[in-house]
N, C-alpha and C. Protein backbone atom coordinates (compact mmCIF):
# COMPACT_ATOMS: atom_id res chain seq x y z
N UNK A 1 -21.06 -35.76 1.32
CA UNK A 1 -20.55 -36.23 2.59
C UNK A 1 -19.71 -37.48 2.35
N UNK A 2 -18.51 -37.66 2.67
CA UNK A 2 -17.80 -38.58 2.55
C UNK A 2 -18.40 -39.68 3.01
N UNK A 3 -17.84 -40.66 2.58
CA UNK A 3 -18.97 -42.53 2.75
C UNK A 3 -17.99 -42.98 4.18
N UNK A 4 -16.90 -42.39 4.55
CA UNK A 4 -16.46 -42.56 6.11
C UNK A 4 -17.44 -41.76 6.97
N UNK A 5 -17.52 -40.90 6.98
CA UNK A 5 -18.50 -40.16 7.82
C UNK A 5 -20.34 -40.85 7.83
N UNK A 6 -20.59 -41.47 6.90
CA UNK A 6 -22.01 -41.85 6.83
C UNK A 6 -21.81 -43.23 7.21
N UNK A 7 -20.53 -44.12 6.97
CA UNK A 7 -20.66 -45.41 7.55
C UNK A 7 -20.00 -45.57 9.31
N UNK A 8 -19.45 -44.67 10.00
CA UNK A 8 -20.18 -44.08 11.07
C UNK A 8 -20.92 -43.91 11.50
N UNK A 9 -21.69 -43.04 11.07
CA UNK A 9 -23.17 -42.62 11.20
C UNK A 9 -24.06 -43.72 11.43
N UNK A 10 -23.90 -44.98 10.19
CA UNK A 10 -24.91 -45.85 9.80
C UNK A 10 -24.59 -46.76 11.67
N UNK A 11 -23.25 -46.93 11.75
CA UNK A 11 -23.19 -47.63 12.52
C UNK A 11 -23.76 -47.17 13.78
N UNK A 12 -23.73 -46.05 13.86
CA UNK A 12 -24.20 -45.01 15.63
C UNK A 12 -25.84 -45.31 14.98
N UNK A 13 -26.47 -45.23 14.56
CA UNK A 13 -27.58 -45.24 14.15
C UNK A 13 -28.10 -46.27 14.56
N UNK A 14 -27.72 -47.46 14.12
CA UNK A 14 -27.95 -48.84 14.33
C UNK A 14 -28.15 -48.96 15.86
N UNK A 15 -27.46 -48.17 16.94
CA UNK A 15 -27.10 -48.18 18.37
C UNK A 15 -28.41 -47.18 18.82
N UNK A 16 -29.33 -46.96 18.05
CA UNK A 16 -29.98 -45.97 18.37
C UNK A 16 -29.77 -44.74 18.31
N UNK A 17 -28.61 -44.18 18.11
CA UNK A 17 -28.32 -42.55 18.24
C UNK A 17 -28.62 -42.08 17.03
N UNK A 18 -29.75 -40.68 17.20
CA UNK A 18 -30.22 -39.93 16.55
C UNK A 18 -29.70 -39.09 16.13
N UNK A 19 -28.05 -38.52 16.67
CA UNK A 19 -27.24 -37.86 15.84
C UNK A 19 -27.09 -38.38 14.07
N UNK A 20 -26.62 -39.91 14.34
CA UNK A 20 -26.10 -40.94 13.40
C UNK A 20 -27.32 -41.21 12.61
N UNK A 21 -28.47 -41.21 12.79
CA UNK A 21 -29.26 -41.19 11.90
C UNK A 21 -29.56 -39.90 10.97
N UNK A 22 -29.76 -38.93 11.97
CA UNK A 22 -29.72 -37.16 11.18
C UNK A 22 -28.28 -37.37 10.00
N UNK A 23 -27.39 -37.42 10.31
CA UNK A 23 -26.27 -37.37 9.29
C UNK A 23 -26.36 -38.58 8.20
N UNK A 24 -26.86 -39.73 8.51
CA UNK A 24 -27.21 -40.33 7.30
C UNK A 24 -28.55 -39.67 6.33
N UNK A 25 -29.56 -39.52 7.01
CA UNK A 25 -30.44 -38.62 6.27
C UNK A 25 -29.96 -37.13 5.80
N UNK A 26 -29.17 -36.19 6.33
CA UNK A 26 -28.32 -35.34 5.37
C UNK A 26 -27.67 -35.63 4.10
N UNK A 27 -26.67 -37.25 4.46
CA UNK A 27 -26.33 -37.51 3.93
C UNK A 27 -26.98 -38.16 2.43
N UNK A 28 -28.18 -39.05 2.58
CA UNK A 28 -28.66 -39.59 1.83
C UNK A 28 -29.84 -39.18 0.85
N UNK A 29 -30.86 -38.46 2.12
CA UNK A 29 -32.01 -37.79 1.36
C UNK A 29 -31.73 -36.98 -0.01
N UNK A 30 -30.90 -36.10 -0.52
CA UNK A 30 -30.63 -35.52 -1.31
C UNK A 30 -31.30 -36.53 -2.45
N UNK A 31 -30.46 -37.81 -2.30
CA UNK A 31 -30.59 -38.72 -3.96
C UNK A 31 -31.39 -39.28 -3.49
N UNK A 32 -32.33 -39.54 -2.43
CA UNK A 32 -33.35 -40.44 -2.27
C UNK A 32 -34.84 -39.48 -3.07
N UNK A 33 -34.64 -38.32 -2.49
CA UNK A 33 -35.29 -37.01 -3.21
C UNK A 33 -35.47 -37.31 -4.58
N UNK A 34 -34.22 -37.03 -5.10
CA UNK A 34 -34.79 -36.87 -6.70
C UNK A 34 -34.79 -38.44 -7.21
N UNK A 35 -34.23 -39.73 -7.05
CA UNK A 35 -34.62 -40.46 -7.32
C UNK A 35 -36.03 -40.58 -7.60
N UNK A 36 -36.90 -40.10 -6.32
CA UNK A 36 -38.51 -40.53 -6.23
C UNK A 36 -39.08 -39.17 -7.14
N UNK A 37 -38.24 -38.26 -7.29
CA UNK A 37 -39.29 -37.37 -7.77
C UNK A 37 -39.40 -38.02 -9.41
N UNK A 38 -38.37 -38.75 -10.11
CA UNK A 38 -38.55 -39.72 -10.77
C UNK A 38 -39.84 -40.57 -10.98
N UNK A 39 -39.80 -41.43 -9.80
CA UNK A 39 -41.31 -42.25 -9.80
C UNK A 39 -42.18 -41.50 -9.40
N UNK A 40 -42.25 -41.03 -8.43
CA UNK A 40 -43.33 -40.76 -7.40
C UNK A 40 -44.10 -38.93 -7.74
N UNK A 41 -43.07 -38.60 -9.17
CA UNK A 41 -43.61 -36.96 -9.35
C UNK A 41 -43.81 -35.91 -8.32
N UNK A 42 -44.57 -35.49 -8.40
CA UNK A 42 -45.51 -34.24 -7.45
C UNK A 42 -45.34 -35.04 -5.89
N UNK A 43 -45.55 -36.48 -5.98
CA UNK A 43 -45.64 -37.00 -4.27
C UNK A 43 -44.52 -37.12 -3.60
N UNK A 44 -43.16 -36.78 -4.29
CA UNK A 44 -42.11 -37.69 -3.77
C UNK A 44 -41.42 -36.68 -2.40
N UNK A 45 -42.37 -36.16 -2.25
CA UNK A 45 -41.95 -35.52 -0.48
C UNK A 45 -42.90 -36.55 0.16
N UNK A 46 -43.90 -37.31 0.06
CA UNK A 46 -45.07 -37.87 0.82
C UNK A 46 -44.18 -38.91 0.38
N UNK A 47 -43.56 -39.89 -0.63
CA UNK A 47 -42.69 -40.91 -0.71
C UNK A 47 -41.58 -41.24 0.16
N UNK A 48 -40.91 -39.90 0.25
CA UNK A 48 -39.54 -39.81 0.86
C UNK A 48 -40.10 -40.08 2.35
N UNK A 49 -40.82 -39.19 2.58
CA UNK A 49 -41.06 -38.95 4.35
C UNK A 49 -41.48 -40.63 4.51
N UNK A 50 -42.23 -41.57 3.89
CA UNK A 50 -42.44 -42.37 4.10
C UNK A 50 -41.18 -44.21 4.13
N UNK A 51 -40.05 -43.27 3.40
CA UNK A 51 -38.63 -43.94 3.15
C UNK A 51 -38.30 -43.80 4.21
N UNK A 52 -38.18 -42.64 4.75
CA UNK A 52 -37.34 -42.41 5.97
C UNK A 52 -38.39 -43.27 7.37
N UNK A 53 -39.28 -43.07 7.17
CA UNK A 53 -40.06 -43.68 8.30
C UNK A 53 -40.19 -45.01 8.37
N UNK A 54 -39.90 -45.76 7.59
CA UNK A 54 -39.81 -47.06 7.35
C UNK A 54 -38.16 -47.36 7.75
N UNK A 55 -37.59 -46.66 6.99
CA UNK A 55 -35.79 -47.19 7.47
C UNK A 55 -35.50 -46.80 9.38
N UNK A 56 -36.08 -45.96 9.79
CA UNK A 56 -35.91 -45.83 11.19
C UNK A 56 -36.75 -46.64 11.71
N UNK A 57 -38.17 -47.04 11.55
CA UNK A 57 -38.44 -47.90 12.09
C UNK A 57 -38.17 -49.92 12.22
N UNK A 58 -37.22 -49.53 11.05
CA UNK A 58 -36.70 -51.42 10.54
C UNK A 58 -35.00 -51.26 10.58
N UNK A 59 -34.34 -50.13 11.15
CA UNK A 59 -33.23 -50.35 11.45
C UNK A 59 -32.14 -50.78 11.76
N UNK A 60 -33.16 -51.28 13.34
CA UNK A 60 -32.36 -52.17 14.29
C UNK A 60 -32.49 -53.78 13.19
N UNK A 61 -32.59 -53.91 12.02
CA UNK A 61 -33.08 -55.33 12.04
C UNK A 61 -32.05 -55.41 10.58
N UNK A 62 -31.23 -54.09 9.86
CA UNK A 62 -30.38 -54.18 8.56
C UNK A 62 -29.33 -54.59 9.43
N UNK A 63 -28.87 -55.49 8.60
CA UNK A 63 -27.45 -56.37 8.95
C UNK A 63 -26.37 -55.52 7.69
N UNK A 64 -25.34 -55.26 7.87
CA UNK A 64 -24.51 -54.73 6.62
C UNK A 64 -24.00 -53.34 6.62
N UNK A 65 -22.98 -53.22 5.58
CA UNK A 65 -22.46 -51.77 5.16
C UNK A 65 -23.01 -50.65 4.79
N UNK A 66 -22.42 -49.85 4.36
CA UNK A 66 -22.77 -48.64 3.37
C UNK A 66 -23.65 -48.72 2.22
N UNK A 67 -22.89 -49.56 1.60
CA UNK A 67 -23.47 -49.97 0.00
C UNK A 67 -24.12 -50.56 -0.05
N UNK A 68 -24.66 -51.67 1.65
CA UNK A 68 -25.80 -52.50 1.18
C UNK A 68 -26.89 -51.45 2.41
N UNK A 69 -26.50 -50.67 3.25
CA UNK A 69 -27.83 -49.80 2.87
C UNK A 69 -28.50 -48.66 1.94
N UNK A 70 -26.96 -48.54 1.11
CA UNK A 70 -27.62 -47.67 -0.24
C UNK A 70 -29.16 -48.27 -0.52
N UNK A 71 -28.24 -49.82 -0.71
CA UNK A 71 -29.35 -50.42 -1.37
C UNK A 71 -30.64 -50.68 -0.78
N UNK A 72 -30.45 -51.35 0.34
CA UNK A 72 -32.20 -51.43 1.29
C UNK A 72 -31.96 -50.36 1.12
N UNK A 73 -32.27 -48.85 1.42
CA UNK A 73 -32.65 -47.76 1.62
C UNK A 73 -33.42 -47.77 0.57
N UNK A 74 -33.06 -47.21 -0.96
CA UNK A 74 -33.51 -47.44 -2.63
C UNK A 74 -34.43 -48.15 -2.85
N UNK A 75 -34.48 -49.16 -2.43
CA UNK A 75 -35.34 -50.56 -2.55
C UNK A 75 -36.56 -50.13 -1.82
N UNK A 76 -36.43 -49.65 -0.21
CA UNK A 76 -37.90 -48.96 0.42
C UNK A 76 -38.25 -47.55 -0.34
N UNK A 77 -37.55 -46.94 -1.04
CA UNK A 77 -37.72 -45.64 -1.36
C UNK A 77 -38.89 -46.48 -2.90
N UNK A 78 -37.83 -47.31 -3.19
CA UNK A 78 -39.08 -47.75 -4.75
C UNK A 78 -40.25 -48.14 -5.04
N UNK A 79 -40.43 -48.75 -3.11
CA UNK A 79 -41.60 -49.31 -3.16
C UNK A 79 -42.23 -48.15 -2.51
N UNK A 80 -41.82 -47.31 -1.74
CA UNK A 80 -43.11 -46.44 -1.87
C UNK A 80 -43.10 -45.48 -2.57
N UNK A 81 -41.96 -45.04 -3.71
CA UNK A 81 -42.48 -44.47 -4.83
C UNK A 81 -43.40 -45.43 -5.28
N UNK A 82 -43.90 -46.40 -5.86
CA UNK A 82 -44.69 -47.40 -6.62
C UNK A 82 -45.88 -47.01 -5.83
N UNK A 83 -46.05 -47.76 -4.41
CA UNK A 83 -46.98 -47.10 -3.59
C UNK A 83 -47.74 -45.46 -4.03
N UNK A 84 -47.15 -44.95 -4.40
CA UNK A 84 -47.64 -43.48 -4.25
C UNK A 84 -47.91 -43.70 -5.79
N UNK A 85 -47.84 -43.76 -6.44
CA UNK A 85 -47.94 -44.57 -8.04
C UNK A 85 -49.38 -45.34 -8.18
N UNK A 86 -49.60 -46.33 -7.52
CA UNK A 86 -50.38 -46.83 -7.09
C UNK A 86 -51.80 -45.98 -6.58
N UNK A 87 -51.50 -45.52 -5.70
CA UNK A 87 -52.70 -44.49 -4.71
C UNK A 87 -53.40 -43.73 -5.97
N UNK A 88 -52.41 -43.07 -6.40
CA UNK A 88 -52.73 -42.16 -7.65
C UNK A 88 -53.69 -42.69 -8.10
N UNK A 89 -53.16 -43.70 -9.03
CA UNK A 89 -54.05 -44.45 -9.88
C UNK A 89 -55.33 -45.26 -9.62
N UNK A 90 -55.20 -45.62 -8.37
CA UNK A 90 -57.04 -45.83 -7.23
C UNK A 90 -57.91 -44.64 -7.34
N UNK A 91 -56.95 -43.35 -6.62
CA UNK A 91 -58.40 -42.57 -6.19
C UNK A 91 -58.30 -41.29 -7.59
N UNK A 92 -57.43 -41.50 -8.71
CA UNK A 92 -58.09 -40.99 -9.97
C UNK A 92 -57.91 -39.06 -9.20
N UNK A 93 -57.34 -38.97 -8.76
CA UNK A 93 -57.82 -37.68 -8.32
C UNK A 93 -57.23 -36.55 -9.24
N UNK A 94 -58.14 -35.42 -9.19
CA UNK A 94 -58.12 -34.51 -9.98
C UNK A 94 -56.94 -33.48 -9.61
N UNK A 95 -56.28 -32.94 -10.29
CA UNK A 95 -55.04 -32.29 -9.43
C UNK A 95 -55.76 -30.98 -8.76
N UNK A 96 -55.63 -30.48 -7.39
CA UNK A 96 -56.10 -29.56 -7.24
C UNK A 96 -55.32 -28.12 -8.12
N UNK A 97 -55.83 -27.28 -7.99
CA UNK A 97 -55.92 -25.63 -8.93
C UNK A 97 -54.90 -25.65 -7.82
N UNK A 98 -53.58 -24.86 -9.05
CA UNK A 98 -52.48 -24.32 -7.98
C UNK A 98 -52.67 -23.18 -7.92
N UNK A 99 -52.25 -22.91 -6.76
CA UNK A 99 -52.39 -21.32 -6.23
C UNK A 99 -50.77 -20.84 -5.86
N UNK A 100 -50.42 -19.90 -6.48
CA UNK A 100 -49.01 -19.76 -6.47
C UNK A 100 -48.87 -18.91 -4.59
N UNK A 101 -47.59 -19.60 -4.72
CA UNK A 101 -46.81 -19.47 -3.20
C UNK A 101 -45.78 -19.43 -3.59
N UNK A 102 -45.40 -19.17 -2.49
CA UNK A 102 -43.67 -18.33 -2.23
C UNK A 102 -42.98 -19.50 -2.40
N UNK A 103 -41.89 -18.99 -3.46
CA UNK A 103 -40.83 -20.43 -3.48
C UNK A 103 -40.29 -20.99 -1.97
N UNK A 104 -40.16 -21.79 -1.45
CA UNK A 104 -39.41 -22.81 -0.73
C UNK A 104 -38.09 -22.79 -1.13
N UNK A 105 -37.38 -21.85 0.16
CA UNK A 105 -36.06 -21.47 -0.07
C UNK A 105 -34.91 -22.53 0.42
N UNK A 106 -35.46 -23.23 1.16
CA UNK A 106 -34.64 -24.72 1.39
C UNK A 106 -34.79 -26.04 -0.27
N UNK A 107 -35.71 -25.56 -0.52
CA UNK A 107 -35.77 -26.67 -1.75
C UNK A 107 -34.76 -25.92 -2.98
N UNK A 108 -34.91 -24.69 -3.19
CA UNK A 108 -34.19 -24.17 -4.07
C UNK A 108 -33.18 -23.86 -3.89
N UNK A 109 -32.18 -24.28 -2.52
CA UNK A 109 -31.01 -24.55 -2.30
C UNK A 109 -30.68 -25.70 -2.78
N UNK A 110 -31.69 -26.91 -2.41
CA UNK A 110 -31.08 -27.99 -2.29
C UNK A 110 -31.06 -28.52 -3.83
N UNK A 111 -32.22 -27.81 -4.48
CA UNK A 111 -32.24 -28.34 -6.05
C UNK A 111 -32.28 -27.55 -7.03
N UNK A 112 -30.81 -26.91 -7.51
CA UNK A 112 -31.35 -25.72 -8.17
C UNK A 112 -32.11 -25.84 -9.36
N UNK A 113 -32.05 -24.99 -10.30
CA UNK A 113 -32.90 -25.04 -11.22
C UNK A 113 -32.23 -26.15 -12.34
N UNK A 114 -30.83 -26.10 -12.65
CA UNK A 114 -30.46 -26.87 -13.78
C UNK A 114 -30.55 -28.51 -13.16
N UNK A 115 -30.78 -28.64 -11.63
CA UNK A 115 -31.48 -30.12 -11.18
C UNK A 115 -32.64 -30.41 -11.53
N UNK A 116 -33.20 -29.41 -11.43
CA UNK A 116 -34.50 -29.38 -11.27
C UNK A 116 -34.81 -29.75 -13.29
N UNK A 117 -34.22 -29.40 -13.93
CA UNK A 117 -34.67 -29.59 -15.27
C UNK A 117 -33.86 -30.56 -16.15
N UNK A 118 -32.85 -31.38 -15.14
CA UNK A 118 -32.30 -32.78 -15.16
C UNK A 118 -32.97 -34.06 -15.08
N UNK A 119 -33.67 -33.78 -14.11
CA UNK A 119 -34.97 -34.63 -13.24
C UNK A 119 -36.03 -34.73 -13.96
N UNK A 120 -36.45 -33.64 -14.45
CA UNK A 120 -37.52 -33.67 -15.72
C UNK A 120 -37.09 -34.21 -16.59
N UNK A 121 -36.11 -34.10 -17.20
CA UNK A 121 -35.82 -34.58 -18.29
C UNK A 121 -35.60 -36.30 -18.61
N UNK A 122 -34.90 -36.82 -17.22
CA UNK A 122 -34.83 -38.17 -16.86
C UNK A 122 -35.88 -39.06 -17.02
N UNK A 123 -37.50 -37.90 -16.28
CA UNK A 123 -38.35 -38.56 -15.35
C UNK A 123 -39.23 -38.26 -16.99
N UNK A 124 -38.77 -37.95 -18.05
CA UNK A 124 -39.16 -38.07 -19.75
C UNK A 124 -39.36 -39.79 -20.03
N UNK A 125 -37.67 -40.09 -19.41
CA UNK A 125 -37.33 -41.83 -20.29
C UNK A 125 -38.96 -42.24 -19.61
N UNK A 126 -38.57 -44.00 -20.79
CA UNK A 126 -39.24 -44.64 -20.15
C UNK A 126 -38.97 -45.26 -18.87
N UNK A 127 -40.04 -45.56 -17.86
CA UNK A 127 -40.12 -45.92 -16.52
C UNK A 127 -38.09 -46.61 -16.23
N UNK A 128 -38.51 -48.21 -16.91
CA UNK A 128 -37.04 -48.81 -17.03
C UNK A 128 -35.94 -48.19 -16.77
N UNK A 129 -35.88 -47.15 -17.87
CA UNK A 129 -34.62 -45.97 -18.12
C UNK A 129 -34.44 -45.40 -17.09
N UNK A 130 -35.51 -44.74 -16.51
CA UNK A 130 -35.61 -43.67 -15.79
C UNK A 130 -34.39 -44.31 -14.52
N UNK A 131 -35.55 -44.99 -13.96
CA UNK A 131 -34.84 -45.81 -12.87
C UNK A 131 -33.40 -46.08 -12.95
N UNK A 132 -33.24 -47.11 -13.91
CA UNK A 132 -32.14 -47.63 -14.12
C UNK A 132 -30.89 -45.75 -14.04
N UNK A 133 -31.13 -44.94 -15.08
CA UNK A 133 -30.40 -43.98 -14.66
C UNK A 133 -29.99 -43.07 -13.16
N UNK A 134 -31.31 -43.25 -12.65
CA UNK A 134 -31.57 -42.47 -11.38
C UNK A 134 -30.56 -43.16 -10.26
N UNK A 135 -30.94 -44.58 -10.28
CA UNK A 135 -29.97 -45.35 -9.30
C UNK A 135 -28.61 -45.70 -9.79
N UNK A 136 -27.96 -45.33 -10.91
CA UNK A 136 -26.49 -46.04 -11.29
C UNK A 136 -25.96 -44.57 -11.49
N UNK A 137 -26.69 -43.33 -12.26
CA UNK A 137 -26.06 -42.36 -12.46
C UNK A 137 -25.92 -41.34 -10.99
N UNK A 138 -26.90 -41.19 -10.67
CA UNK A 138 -27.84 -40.15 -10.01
C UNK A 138 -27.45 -40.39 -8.65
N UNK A 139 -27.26 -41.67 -8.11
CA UNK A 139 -27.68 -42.23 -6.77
C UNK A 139 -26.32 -42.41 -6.61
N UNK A 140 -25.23 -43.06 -7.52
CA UNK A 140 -24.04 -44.17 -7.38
C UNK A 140 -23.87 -45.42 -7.48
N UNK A 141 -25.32 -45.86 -7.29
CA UNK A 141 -25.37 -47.48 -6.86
C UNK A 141 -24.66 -48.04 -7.94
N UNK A 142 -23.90 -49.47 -7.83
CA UNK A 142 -23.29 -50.34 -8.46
C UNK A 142 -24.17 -51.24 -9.63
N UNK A 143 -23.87 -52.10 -10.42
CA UNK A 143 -24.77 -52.81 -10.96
C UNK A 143 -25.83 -53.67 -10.22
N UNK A 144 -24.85 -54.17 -9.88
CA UNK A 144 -26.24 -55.80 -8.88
C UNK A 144 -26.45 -54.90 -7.93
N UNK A 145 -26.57 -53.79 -7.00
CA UNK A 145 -27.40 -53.40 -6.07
C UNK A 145 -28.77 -52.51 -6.90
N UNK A 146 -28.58 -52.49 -8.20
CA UNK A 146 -29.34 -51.74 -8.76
C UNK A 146 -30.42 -53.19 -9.02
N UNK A 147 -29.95 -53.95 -9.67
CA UNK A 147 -30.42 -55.08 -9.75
C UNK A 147 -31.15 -55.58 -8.92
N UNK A 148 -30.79 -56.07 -7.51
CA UNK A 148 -31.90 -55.96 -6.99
C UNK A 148 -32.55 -55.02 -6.74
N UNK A 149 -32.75 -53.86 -6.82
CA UNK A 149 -33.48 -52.99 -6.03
C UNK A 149 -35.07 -53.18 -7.46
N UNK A 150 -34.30 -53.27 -8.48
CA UNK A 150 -34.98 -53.27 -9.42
C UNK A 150 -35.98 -54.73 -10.25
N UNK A 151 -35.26 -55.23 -9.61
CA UNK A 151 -35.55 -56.72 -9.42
C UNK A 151 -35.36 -57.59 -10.87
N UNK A 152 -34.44 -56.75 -11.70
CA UNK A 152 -33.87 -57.05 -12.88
C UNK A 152 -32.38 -57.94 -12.81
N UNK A 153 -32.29 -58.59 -13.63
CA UNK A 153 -30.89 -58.97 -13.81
C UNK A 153 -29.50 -57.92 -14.01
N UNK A 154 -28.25 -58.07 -13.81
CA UNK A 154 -27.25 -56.60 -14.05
C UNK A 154 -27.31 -56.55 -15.34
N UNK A 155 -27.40 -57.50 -16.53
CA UNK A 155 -27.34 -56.95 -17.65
C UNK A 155 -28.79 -55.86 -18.26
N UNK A 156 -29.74 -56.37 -18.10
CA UNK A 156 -31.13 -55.38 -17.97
C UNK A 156 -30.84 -54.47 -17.64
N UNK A 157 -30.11 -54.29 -16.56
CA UNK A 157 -29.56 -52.82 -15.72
C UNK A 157 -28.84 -52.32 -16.68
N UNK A 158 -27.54 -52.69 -17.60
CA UNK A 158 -26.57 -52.29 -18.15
C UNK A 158 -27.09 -51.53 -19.40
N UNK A 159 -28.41 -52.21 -19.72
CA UNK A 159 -28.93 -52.49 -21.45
C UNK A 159 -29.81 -50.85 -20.79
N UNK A 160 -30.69 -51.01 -19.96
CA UNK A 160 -31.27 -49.36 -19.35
C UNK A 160 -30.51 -48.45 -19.54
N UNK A 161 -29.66 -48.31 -18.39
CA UNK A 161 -28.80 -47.85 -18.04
C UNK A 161 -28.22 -46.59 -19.39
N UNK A 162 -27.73 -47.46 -20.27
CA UNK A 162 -27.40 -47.26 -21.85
C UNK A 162 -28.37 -46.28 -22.61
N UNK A 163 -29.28 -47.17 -22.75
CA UNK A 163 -30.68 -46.85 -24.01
C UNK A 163 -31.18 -45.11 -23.10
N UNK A 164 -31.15 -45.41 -21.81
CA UNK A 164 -31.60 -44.18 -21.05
C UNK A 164 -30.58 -42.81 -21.41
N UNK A 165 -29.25 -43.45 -21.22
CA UNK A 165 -28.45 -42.39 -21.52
C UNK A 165 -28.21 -41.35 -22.79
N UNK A 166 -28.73 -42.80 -23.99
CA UNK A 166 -28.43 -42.24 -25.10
C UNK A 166 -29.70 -41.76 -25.47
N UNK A 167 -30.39 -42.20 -25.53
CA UNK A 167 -31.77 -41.14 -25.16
C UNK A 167 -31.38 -39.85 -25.11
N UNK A 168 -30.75 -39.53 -23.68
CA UNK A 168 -30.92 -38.48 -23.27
C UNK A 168 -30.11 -37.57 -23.81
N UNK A 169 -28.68 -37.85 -24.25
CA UNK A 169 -27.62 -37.98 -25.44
C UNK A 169 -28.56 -37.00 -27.07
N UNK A 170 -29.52 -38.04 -27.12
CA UNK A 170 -29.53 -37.45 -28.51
C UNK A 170 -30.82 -36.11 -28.47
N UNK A 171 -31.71 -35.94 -26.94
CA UNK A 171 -32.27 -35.00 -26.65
C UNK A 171 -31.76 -33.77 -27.58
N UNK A 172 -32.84 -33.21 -28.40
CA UNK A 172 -32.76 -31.65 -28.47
C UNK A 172 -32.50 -30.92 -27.31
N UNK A 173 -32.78 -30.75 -26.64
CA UNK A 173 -33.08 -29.75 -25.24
C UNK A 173 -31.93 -29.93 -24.58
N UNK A 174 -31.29 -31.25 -24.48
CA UNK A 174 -29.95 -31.71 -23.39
C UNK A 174 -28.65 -30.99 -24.72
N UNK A 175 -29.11 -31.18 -26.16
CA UNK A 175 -27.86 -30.76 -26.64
C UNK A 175 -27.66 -29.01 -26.75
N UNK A 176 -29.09 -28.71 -27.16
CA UNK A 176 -28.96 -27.26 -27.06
C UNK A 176 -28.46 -26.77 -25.89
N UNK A 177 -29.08 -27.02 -24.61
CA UNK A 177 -28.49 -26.94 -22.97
C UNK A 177 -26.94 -27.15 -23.26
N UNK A 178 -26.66 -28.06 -23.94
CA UNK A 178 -24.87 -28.02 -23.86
C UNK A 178 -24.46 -27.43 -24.80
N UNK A 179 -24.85 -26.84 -26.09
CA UNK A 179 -24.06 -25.63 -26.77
C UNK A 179 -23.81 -26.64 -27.84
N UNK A 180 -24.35 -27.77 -28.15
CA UNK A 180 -23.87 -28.72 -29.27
C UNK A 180 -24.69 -28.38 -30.34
């Protein structure tokens, strides 16, 4: 979705209209999605839903553009990926026994399979990496909005950013996947 059409949106949104919010969440959820499935694994539908419920309810109160609600947006999405990170690690819980079900034909639109084994592969790096790739490659974000979101300096970001890539660069699996 073009960044004219969503900084529209952002602005009708701000006014209350729920059109302008639906089209920023079209617009945005996609990378807010796999960002968290990054942190938040298996939870990052219980992450996301909780991104979005937080940005509509603290709306009226973001001052700013496009790029600086990339960023608040990212920034609530990290903390409740962490949150859900967190929970995990309290109640220790045992994964329940999967019982196979019918694929989810809206998810396998929205993420096909060679996303779907991008995301894995990312959500491999270490934590740092991960992130740092998810929000500069994945997302768009700039250096210093990554920076803060991450609460790192831009060069930390730059030095991730890198080490994550080439990482992923010297992957068996990413080179065979490319025919190298």
């Amino acid at each position: 979705m073009p960044d004219d059409d969503l900084a529209a949106a952002l602005r009708a949104a701000q006014h209350g209209d729920a059109a302008g919010f639906a089209t920023l969440w079209r617009g945005l959820h996609p990378a807010v999605l796999r960002y968290l499935r990054v942190l938040a694994g298996e939870h990052a539908e219980d992450a996301a839903s909780e991104t979005w419920l937080h940005a509509i309810r603290d709306l009226d109160h973001f001052t700013g553009d496009l790029p600086a609600f990339r960023g608040w947006l990212f920034r609530i999405a990290r903390h409740r990926g962490i949150d859900e990170q967190r929970r995990r690690s309290r109640t220790r819980e045992s994964p329940a026994p999967r019982t196979p079900t019918a694929p989810d034909a809206a998810a396998q639109a929205a993420e096909g399979a060679s996303t779907a084994w991008a995301i894995a592969m990312i959500a491999d790096l270490p934590t740092d990496q991960a992130e740092a790739v998810m929000l500069r490659v994945v997302a768009g974000l700039d250096v210093a909005t990554t920076a803060g979101i991450l609460g790192k300096k831009p060069g930390a970001v730059r030095i991730a950013t890198m080490r994550g890539l080439r990482r992923l660069a010297a992957n068996p699996q990413i080179r065979t996947r490319q025919g190298v």
